[in-house]
N, C-alpha and C. Protein backbone atom coordinates (compact mmCIF):
# COMPACT_ATOMS: atom_id res chain seq x y z
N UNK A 1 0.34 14.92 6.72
CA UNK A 1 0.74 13.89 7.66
C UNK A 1 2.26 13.83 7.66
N UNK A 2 2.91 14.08 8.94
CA UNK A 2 3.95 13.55 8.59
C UNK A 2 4.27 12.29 8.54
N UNK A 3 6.14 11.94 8.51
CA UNK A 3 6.54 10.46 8.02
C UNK A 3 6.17 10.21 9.61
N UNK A 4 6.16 8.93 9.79
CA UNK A 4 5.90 7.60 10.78
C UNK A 4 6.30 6.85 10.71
N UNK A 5 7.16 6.04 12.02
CA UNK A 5 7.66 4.44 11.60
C UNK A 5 6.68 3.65 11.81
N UNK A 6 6.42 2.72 10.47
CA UNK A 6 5.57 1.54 10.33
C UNK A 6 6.35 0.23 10.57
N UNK A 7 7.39 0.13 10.24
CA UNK A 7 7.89 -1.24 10.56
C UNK A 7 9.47 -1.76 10.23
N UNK A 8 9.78 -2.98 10.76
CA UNK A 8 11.05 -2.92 10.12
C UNK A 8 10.83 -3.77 8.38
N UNK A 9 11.88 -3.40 7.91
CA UNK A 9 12.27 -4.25 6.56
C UNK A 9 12.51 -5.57 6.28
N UNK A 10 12.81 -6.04 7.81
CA UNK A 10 13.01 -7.61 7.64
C UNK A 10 11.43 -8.08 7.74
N UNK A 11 10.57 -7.43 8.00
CA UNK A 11 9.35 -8.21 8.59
C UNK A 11 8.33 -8.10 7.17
N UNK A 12 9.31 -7.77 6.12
CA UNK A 12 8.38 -8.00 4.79
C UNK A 12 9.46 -9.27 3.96
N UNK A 13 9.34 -10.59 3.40
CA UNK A 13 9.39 -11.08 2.08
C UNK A 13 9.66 -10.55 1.05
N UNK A 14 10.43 -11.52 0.34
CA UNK A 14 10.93 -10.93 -0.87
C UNK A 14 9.27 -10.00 -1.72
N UNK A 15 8.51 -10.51 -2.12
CA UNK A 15 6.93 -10.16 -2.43
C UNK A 15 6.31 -10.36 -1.57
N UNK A 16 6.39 -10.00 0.11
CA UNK A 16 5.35 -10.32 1.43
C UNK A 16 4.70 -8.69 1.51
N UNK A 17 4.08 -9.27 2.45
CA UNK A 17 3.66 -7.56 2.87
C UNK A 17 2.84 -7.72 5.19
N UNK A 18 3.07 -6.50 5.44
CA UNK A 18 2.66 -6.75 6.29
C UNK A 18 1.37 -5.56 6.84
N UNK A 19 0.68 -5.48 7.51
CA UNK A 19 -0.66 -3.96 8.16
C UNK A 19 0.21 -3.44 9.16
N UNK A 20 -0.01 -1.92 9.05
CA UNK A 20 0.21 -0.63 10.05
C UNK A 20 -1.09 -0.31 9.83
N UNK A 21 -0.79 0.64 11.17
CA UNK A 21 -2.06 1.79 11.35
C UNK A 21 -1.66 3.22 11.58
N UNK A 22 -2.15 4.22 11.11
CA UNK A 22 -1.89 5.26 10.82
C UNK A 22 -2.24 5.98 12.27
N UNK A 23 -1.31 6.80 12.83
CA UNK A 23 -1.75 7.91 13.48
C UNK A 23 -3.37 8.30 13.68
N UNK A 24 -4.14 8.35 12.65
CA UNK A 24 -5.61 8.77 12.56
C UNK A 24 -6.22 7.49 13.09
N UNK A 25 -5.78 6.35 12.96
CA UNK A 25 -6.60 4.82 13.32
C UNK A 25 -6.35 4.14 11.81
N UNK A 26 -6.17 4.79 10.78
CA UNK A 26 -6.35 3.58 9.43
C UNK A 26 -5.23 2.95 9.36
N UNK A 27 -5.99 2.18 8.87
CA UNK A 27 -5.07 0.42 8.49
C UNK A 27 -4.32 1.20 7.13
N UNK A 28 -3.18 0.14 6.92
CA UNK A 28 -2.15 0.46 5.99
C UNK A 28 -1.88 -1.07 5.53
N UNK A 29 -1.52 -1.22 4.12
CA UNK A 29 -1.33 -2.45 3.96
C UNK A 29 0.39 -1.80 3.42
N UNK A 30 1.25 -2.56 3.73
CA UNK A 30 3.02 -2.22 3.42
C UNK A 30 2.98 -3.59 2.70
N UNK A 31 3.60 -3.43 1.39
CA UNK A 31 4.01 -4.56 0.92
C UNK A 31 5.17 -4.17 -0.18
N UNK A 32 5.49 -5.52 -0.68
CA UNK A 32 6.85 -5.69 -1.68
C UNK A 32 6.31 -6.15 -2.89
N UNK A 33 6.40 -5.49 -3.91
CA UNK A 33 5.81 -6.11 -5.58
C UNK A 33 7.27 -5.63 -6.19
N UNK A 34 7.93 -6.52 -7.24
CA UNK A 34 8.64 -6.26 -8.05
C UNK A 34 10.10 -5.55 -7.68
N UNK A 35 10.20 -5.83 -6.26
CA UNK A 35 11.38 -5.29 -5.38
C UNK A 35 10.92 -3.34 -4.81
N UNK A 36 9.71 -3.41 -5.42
CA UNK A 36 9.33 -2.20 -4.99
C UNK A 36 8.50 -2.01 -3.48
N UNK A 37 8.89 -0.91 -2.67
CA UNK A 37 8.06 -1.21 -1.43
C UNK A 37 6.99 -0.44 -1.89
N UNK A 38 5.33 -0.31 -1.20
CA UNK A 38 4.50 0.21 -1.91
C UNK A 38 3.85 0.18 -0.28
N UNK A 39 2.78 1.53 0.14
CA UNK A 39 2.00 1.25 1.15
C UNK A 39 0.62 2.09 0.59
N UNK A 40 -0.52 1.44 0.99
CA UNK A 40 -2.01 1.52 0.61
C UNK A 40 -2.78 0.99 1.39
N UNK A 41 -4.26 1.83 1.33
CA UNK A 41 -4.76 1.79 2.65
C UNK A 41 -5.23 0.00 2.42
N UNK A 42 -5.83 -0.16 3.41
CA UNK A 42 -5.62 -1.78 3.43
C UNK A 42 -6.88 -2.07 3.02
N UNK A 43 -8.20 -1.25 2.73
CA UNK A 43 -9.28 -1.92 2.72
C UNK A 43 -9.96 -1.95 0.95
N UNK A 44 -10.28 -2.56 0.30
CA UNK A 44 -11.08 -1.75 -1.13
C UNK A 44 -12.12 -1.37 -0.94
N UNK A 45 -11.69 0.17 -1.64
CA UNK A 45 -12.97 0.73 -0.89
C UNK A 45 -14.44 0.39 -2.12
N UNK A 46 -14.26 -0.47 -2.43
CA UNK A 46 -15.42 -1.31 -3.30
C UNK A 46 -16.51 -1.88 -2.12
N UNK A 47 -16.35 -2.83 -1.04
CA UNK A 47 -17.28 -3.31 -0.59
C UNK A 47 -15.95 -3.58 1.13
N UNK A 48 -15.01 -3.12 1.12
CA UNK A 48 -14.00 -3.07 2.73
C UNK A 48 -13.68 -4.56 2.83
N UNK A 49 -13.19 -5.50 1.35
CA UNK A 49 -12.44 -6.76 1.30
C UNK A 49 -10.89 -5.92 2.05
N UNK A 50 -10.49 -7.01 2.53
CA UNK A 50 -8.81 -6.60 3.18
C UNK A 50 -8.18 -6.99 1.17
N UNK A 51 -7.68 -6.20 0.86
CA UNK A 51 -6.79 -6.20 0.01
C UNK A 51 -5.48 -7.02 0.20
N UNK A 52 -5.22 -7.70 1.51
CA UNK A 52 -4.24 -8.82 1.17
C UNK A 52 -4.49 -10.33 0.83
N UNK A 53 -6.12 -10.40 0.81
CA UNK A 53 -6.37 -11.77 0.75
C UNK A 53 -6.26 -11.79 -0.99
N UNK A 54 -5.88 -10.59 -1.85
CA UNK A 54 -6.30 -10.52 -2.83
C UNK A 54 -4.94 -11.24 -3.88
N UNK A 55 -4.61 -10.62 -4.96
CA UNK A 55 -3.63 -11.08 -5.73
C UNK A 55 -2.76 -9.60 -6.19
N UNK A 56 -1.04 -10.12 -5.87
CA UNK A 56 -0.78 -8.83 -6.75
C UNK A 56 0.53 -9.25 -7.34
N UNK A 57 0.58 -8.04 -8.76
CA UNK A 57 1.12 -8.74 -9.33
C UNK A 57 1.92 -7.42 -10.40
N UNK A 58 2.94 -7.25 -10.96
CA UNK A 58 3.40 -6.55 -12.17
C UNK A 58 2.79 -4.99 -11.87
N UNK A 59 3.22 -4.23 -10.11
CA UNK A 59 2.73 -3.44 -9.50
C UNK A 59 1.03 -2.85 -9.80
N UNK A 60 0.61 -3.64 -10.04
CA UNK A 60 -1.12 -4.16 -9.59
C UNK A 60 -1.64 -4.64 -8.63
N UNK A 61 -2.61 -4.34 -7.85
CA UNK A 61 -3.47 -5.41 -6.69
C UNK A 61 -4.46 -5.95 -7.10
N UNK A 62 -5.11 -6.74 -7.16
CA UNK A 62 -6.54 -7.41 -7.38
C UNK A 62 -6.97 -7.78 -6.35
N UNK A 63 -8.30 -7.08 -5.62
CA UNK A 63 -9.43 -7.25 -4.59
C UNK A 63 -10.06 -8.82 -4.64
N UNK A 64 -9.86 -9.85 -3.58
CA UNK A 64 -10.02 -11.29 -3.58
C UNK A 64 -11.60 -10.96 -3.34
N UNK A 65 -12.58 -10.12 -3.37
CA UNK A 65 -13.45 -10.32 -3.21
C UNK A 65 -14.51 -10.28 -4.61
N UNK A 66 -14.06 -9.08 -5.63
CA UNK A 66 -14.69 -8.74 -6.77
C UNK A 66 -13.90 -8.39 -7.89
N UNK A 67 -12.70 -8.99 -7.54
CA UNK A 67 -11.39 -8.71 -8.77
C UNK A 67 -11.28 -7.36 -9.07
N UNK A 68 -11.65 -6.38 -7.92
CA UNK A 68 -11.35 -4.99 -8.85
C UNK A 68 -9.79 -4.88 -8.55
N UNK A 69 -9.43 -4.68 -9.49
CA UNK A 69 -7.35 -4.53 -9.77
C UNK A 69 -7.49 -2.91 -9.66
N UNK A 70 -6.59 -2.37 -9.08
CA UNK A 70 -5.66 -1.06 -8.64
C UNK A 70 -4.53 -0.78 -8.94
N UNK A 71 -4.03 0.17 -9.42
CA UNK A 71 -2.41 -0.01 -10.05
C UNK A 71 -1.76 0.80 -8.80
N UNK A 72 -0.41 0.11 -8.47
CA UNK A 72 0.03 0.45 -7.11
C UNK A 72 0.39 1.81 -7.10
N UNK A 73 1.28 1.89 -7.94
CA UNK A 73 2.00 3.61 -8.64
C UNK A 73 0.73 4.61 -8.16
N UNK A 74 -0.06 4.34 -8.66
CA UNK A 74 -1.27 5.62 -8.98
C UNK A 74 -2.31 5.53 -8.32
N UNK A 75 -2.49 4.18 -7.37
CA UNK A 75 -3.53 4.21 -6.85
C UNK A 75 -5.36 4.08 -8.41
N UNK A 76 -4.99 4.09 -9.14
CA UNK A 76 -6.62 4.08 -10.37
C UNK A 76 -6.83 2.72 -10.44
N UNK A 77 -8.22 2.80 -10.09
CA UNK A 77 -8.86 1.65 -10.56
C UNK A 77 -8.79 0.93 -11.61
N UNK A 78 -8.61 0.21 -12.42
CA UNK A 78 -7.93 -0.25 -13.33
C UNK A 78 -9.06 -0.84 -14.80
N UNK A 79 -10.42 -1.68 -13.66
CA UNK A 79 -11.40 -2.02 -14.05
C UNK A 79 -12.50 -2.02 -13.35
N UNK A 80 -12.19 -0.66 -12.85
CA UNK A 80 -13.60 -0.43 -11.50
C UNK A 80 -13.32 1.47 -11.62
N UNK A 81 -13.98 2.11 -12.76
CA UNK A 81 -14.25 3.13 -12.94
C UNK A 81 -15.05 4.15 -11.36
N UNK A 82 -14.53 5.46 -10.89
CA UNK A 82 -14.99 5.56 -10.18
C UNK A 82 -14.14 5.38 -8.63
N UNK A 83 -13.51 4.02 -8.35
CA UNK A 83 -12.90 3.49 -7.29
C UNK A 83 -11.49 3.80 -8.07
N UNK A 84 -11.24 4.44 -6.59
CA UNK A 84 -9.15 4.46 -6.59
C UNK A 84 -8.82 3.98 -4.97
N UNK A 85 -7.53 3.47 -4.70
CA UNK A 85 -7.17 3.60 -3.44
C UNK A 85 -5.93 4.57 -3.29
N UNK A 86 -6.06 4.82 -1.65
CA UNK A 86 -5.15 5.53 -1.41
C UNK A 86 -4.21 5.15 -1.34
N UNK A 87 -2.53 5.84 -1.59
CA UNK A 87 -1.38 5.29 -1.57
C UNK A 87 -0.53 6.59 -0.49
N UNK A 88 0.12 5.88 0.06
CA UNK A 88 1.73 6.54 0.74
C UNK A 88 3.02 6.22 0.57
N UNK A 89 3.95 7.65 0.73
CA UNK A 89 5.15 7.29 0.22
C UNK A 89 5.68 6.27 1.03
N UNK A 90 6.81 5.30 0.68
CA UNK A 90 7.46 4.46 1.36
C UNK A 90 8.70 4.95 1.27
N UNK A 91 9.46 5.51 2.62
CA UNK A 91 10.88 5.47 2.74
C UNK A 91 11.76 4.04 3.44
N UNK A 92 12.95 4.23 3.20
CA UNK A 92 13.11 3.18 3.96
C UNK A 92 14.61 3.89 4.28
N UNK A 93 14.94 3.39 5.94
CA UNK A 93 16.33 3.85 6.36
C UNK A 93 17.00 2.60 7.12
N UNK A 94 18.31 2.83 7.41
CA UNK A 94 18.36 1.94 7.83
C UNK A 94 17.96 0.29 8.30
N UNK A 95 16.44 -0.28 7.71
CA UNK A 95 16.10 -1.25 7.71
C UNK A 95 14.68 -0.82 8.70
N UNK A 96 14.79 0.08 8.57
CA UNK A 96 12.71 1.00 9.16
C UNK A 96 12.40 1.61 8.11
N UNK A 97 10.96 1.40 8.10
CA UNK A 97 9.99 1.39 7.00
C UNK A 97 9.03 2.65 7.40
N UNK A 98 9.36 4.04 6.99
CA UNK A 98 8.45 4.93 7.26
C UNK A 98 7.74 5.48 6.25
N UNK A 99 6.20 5.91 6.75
CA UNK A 99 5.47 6.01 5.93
C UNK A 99 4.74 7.42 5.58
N UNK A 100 4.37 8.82 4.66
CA UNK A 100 4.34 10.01 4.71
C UNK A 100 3.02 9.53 3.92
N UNK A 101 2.17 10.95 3.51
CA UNK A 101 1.03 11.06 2.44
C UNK A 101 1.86 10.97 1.43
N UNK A 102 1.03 10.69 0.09
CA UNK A 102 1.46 10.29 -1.44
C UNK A 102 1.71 11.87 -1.67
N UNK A 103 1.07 12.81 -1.13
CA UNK A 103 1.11 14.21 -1.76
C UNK A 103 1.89 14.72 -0.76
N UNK A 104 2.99 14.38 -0.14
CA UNK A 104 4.27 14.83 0.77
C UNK A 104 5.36 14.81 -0.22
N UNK A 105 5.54 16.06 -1.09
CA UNK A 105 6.61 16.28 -1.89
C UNK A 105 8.01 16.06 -1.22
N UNK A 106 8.01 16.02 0.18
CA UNK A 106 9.62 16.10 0.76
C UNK A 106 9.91 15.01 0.53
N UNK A 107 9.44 13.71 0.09
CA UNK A 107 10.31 12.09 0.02
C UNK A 107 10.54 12.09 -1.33
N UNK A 108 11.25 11.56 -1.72
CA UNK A 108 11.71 10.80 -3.19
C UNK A 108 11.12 9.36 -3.08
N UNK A 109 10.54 8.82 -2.64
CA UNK A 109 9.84 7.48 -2.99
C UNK A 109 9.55 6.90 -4.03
């Protein structure tokens, strides 16, 4: 995949986050943990809770539906063996927020 603009930088919170959609149709959840930008697909793929109603925290997510936590970095399930989510690199330029596959060696993210 290549990179894509998802959004600008002002339209995330210091810890906010906001949804894109990918070229293919998938949802993207873009958010801010720990001054880090982080983008992942938006749904858990545990039972398709939106992962923003959830909690996140110390680059972790926790699913508001069944507490399964995800570590943002790596995408692994944390306490849900089995379940990972997907992650993409986050660049940022000028104050646009573009988004590549996690396995797109050309970004430094």
């Amino acid at each position: 995949m290549k990179s894509f603009f998802a959004g600008e930088l002002s339209a995330l919170e210091e810890e906010g986050y906001f949804t894109a959609k990918l070229p293919d149709g998938k949802d993207v959840l873009v958010l801010r943990c720990s001054g880090i930008l982080y983008a992942i697909q938006r749904r858990c793929p545990h039972e398709g809770a939106p992962l923003e109603k959830g909690n996140v925290w110390d680059k972790m997510i926790r699913c508001g539906q069944h507490a399964f936590t995800f570590d943002l970095e790596t995408g692994e399930g944390l306490n849900c063996p089995g379940y990972s989510i997907e992650r993409y690199v986050v660049t940022e330029e000028d104050g646009k927020i573009f988004l590549s596959a996690a396995n797109d060696e050309r970004s430094g993210a």
